[in-house]
N, C-alpha and C. Protein backbone atom coordinates (compact mmCIF):
# COMPACT_ATOMS: atom_id res chain seq x y z
N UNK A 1 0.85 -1.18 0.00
CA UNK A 1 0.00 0.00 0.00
C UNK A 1 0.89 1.23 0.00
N UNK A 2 0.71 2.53 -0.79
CA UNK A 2 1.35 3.27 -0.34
C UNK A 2 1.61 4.32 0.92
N UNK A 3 2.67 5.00 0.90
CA UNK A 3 2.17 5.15 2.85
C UNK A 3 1.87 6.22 2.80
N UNK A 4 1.02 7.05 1.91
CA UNK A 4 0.58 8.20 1.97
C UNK A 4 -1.17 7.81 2.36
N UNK A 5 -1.49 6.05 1.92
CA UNK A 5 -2.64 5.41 2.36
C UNK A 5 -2.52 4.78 3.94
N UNK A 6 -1.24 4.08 3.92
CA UNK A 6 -0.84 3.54 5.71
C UNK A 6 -1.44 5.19 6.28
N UNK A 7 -0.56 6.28 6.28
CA UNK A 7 -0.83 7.41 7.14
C UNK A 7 -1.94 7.75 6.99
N UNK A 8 -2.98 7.45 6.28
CA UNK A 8 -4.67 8.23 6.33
C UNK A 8 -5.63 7.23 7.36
N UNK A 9 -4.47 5.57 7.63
CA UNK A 9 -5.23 4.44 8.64
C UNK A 9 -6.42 5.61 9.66
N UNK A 10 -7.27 5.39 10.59
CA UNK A 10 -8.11 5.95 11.54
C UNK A 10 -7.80 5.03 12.86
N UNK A 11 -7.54 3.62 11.97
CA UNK A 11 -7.44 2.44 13.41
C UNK A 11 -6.62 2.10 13.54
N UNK A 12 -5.58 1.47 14.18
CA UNK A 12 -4.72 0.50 13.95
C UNK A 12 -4.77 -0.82 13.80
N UNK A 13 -4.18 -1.35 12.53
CA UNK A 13 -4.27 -2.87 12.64
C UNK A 13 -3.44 -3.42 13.38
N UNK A 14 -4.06 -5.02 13.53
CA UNK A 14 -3.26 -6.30 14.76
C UNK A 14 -2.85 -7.07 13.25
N UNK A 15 -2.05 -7.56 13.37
CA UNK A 15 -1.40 -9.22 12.62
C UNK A 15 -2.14 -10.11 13.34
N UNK A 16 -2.99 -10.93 11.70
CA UNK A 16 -3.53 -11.95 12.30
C UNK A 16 -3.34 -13.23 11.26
N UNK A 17 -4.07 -13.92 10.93
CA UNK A 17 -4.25 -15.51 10.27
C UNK A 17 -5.34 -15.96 10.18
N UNK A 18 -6.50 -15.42 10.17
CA UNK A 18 -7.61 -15.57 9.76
C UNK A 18 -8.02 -16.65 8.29
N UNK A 19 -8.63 -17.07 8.43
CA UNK A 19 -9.07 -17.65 7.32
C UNK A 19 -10.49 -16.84 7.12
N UNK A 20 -10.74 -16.76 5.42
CA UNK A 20 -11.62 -15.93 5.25
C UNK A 20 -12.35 -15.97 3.84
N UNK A 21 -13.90 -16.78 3.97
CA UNK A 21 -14.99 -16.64 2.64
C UNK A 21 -15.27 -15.46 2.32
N UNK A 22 -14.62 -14.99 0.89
CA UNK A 22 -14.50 -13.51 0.52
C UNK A 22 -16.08 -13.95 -1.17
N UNK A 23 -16.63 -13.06 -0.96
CA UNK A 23 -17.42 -13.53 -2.14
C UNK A 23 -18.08 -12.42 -3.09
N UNK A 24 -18.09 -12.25 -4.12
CA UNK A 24 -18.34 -10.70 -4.82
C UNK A 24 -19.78 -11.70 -5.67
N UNK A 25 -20.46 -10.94 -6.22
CA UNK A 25 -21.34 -11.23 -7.51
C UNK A 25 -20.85 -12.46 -8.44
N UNK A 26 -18.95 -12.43 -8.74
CA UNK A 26 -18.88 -12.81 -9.61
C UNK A 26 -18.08 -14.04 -9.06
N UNK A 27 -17.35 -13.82 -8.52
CA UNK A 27 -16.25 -15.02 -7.32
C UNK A 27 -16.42 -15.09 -6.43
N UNK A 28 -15.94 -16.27 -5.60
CA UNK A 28 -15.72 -16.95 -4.83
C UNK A 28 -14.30 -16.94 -4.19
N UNK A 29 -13.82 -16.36 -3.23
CA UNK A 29 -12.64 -17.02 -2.69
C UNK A 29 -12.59 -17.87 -1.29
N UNK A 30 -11.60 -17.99 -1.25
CA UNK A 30 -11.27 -18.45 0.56
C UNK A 30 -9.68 -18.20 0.28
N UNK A 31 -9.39 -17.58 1.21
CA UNK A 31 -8.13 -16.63 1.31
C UNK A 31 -8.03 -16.53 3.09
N UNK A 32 -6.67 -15.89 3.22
CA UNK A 32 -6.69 -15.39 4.27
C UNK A 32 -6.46 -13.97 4.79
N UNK A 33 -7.12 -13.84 6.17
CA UNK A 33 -6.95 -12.42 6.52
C UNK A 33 -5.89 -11.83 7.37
N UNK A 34 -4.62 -10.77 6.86
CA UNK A 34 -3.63 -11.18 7.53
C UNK A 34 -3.32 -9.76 8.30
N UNK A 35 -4.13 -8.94 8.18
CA UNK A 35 -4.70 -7.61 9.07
C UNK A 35 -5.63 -7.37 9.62
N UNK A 36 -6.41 -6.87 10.66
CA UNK A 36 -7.63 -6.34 10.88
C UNK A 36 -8.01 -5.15 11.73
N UNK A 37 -8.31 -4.23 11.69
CA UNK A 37 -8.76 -3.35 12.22
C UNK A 37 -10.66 -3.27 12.27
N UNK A 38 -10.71 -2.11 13.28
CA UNK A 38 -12.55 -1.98 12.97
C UNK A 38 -13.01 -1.73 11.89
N UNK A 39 -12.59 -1.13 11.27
CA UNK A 39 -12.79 -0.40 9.62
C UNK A 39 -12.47 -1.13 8.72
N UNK A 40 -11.50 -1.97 8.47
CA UNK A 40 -11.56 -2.66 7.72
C UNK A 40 -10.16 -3.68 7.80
N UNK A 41 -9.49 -4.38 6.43
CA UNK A 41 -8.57 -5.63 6.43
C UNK A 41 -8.07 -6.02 5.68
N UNK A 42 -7.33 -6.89 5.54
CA UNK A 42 -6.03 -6.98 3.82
C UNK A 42 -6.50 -8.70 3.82
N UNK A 43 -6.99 -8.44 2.68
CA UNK A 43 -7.34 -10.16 2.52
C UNK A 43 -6.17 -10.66 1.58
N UNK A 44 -5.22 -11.56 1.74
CA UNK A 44 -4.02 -12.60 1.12
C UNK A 44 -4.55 -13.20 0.05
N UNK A 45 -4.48 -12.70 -1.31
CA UNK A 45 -4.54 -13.38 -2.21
C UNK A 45 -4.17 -13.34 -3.57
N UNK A 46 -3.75 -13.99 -4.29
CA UNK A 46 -3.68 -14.14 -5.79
C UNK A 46 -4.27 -13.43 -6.93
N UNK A 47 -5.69 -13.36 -6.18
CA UNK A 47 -6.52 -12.97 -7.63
C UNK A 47 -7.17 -11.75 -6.55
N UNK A 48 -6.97 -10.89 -6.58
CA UNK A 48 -7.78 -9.69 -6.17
C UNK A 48 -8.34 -9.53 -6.60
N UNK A 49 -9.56 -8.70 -6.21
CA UNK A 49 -10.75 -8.33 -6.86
C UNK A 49 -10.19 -6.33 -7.52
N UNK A 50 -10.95 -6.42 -8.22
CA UNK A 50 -11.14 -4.49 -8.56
C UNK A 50 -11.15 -3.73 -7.51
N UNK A 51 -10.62 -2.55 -7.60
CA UNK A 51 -11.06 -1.23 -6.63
C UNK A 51 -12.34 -1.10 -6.52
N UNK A 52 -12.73 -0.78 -5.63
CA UNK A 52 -14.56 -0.29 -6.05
C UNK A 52 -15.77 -1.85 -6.31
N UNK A 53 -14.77 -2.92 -6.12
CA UNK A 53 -15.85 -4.29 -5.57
C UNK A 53 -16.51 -4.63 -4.32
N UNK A 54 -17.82 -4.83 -4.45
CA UNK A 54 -18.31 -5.16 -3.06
C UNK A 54 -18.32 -6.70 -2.94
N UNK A 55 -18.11 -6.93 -1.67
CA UNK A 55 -18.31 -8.23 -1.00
C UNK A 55 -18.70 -8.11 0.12
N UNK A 56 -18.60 -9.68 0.49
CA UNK A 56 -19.13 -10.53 1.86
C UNK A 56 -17.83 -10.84 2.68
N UNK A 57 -17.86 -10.98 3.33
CA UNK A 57 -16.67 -11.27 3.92
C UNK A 57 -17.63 -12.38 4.93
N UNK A 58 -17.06 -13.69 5.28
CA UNK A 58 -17.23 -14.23 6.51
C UNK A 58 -15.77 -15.05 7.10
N UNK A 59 -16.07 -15.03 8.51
CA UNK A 59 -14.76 -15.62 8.94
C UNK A 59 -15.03 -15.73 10.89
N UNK A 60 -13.97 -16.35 11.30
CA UNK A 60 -14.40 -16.86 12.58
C UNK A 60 -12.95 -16.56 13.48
N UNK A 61 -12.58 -15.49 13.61
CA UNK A 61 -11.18 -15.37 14.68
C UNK A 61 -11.20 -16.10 15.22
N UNK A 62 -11.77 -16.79 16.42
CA UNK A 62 -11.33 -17.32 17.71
C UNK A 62 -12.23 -18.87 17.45
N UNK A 63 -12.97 -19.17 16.23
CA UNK A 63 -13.56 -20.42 16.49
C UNK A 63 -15.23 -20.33 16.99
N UNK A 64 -15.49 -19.38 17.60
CA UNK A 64 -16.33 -19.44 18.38
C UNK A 64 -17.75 -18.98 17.94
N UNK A 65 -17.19 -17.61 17.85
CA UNK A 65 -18.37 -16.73 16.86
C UNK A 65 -17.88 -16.01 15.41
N UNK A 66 -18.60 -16.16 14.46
CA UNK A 66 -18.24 -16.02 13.40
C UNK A 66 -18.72 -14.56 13.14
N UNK A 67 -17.80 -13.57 11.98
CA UNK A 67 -18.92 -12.43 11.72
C UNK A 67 -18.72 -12.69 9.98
N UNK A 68 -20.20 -11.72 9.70
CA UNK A 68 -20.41 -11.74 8.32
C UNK A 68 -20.43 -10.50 8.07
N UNK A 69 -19.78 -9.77 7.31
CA UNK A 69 -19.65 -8.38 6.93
C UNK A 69 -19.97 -8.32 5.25
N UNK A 70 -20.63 -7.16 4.94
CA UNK A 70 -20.34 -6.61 3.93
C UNK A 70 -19.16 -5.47 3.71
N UNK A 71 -18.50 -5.47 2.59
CA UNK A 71 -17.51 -4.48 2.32
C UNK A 71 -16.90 -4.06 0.79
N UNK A 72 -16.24 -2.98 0.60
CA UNK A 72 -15.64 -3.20 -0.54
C UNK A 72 -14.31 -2.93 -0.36
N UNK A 73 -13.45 -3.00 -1.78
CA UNK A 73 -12.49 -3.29 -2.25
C UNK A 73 -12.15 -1.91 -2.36
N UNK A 74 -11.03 -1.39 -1.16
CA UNK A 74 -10.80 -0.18 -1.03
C UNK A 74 -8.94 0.05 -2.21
N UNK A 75 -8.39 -0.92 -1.72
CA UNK A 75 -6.92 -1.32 -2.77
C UNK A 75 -6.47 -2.31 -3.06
N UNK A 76 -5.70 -2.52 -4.19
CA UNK A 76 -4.91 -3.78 -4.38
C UNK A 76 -3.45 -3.77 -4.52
N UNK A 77 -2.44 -4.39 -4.03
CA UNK A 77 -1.26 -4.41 -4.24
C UNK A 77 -1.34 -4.62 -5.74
N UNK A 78 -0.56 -3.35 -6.68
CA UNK A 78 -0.33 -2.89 -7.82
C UNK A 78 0.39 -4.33 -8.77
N UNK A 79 1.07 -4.77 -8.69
CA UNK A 79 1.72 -5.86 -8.63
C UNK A 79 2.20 -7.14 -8.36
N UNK A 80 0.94 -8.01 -8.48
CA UNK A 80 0.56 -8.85 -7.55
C UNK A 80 1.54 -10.15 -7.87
N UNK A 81 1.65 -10.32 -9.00
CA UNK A 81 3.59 -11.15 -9.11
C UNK A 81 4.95 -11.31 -8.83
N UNK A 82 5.03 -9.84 -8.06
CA UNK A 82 6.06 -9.62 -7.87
C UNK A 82 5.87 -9.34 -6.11
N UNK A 83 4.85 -8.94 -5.77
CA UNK A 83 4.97 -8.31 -4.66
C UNK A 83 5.11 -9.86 -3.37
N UNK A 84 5.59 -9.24 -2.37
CA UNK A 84 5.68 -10.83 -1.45
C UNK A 84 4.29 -10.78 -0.50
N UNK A 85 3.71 -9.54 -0.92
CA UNK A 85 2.30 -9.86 0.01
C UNK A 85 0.95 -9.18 -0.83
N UNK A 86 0.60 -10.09 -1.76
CA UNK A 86 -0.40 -9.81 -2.27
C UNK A 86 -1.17 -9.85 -1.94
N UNK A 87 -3.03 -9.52 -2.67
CA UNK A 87 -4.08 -8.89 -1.93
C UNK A 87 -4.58 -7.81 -2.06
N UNK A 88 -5.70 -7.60 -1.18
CA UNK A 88 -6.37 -6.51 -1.30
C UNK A 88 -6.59 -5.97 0.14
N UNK A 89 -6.88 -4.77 0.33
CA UNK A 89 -7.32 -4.04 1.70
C UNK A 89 -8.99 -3.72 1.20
N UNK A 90 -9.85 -4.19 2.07
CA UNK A 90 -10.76 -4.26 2.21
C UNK A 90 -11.86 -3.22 3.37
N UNK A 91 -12.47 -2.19 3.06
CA UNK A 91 -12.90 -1.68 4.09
C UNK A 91 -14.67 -2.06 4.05
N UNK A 92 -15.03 -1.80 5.23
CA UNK A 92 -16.25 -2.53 6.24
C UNK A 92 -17.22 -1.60 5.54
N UNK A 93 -18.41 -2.42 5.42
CA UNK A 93 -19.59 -0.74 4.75
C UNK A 93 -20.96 -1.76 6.05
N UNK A 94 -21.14 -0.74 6.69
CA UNK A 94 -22.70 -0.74 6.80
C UNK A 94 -22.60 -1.88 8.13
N UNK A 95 -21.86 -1.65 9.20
CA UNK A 95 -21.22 -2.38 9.97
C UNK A 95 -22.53 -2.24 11.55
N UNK A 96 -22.97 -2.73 11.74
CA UNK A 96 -23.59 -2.15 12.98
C UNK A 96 -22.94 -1.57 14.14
N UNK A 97 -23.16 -1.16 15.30
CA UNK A 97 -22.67 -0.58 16.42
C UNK A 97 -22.08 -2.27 17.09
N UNK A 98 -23.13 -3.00 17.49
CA UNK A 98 -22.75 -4.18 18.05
C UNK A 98 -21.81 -5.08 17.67
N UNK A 99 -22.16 -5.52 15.68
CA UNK A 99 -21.00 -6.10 15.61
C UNK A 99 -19.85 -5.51 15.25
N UNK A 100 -19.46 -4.26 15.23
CA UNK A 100 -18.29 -3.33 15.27
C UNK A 100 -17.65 -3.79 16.38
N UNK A 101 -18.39 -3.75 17.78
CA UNK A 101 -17.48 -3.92 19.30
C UNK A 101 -17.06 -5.09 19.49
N UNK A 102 -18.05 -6.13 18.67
CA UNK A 102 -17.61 -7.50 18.68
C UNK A 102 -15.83 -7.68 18.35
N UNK A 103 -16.12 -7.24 16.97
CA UNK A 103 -14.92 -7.17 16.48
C UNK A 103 -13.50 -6.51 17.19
N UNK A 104 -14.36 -5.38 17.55
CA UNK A 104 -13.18 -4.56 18.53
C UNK A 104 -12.66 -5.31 19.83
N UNK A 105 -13.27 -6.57 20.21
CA UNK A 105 -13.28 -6.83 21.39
C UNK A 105 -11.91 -7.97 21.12
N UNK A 106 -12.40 -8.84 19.78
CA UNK A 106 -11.68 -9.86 19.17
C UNK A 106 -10.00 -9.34 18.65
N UNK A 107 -10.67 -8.26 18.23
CA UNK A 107 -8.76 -7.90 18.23
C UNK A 107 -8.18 -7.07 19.08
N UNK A 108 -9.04 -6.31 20.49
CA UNK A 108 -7.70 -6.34 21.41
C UNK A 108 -7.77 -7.57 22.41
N UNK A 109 -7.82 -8.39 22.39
CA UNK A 109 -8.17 -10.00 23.10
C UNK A 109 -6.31 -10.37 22.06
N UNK A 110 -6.71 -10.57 20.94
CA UNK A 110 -5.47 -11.05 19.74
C UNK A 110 -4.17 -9.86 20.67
N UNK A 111 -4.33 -8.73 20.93
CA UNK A 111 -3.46 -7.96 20.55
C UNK A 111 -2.74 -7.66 22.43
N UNK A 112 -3.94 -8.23 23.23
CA UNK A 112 -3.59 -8.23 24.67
C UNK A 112 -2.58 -9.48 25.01
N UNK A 113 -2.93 -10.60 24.17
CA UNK A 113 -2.26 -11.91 23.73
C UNK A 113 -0.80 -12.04 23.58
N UNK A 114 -0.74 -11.05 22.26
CA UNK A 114 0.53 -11.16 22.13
C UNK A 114 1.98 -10.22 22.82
N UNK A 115 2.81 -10.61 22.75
CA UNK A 115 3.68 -10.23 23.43
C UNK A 115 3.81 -8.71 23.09
């Protein structure tokens, strides 16, 4: 990403390993999620979707409770052959209050965790 986009972040992301059903109109993935913040997340993959794609996102941090988000396709690593961490950054649309805190709760739990 470029870091004129890192510096506009609002949240901070945790490093995570998520596994993650990414699904647009037209595809299907299962990828993984290897950022997350409240706002949004960098999904690990090969085939990125477009700028300006909406999806689903579902996925289960801890096993326990799963969330289902809608979102779109905020960037893509420019270069996805060359780069060592391809993908897309993904931001959250239309998120409720509740499962926002959920989420918020799940990654400082991840982020109280680690060292």
């Amino acid at each position: 990403m470029p870091e004129h986009e890192a510096s506009r972040r609002a949240e901070k992301r945790v490093e995570v390993c998520w596994s993650v059903d990414c699904r647009s109109e037209e595809t299907f993935l299962f990828a993984q999620i290897t950022n997350v913040s409240a706002l949004g997340l960098f999904v690990r993959t090969d085939l990125p979707l477009p700028v300006g794609t909406p999806v689903r996102l579902r996925f289960a941090p801890d096993g326990d409770g799963s969330f289902e988000f809608a979102g779109e396709v905020a960037w893509v690593n420019a270069d996805v052959r060359h780069s060592r961490n391809p993908g897309m950054g993904v931001r959250f649309v239309g998120i409720g209050a509740e499962d926002r805190e959920r989420l918020v709760e799940a990654i400082h739990t991840i982020a109280y965790v680690r060292p």
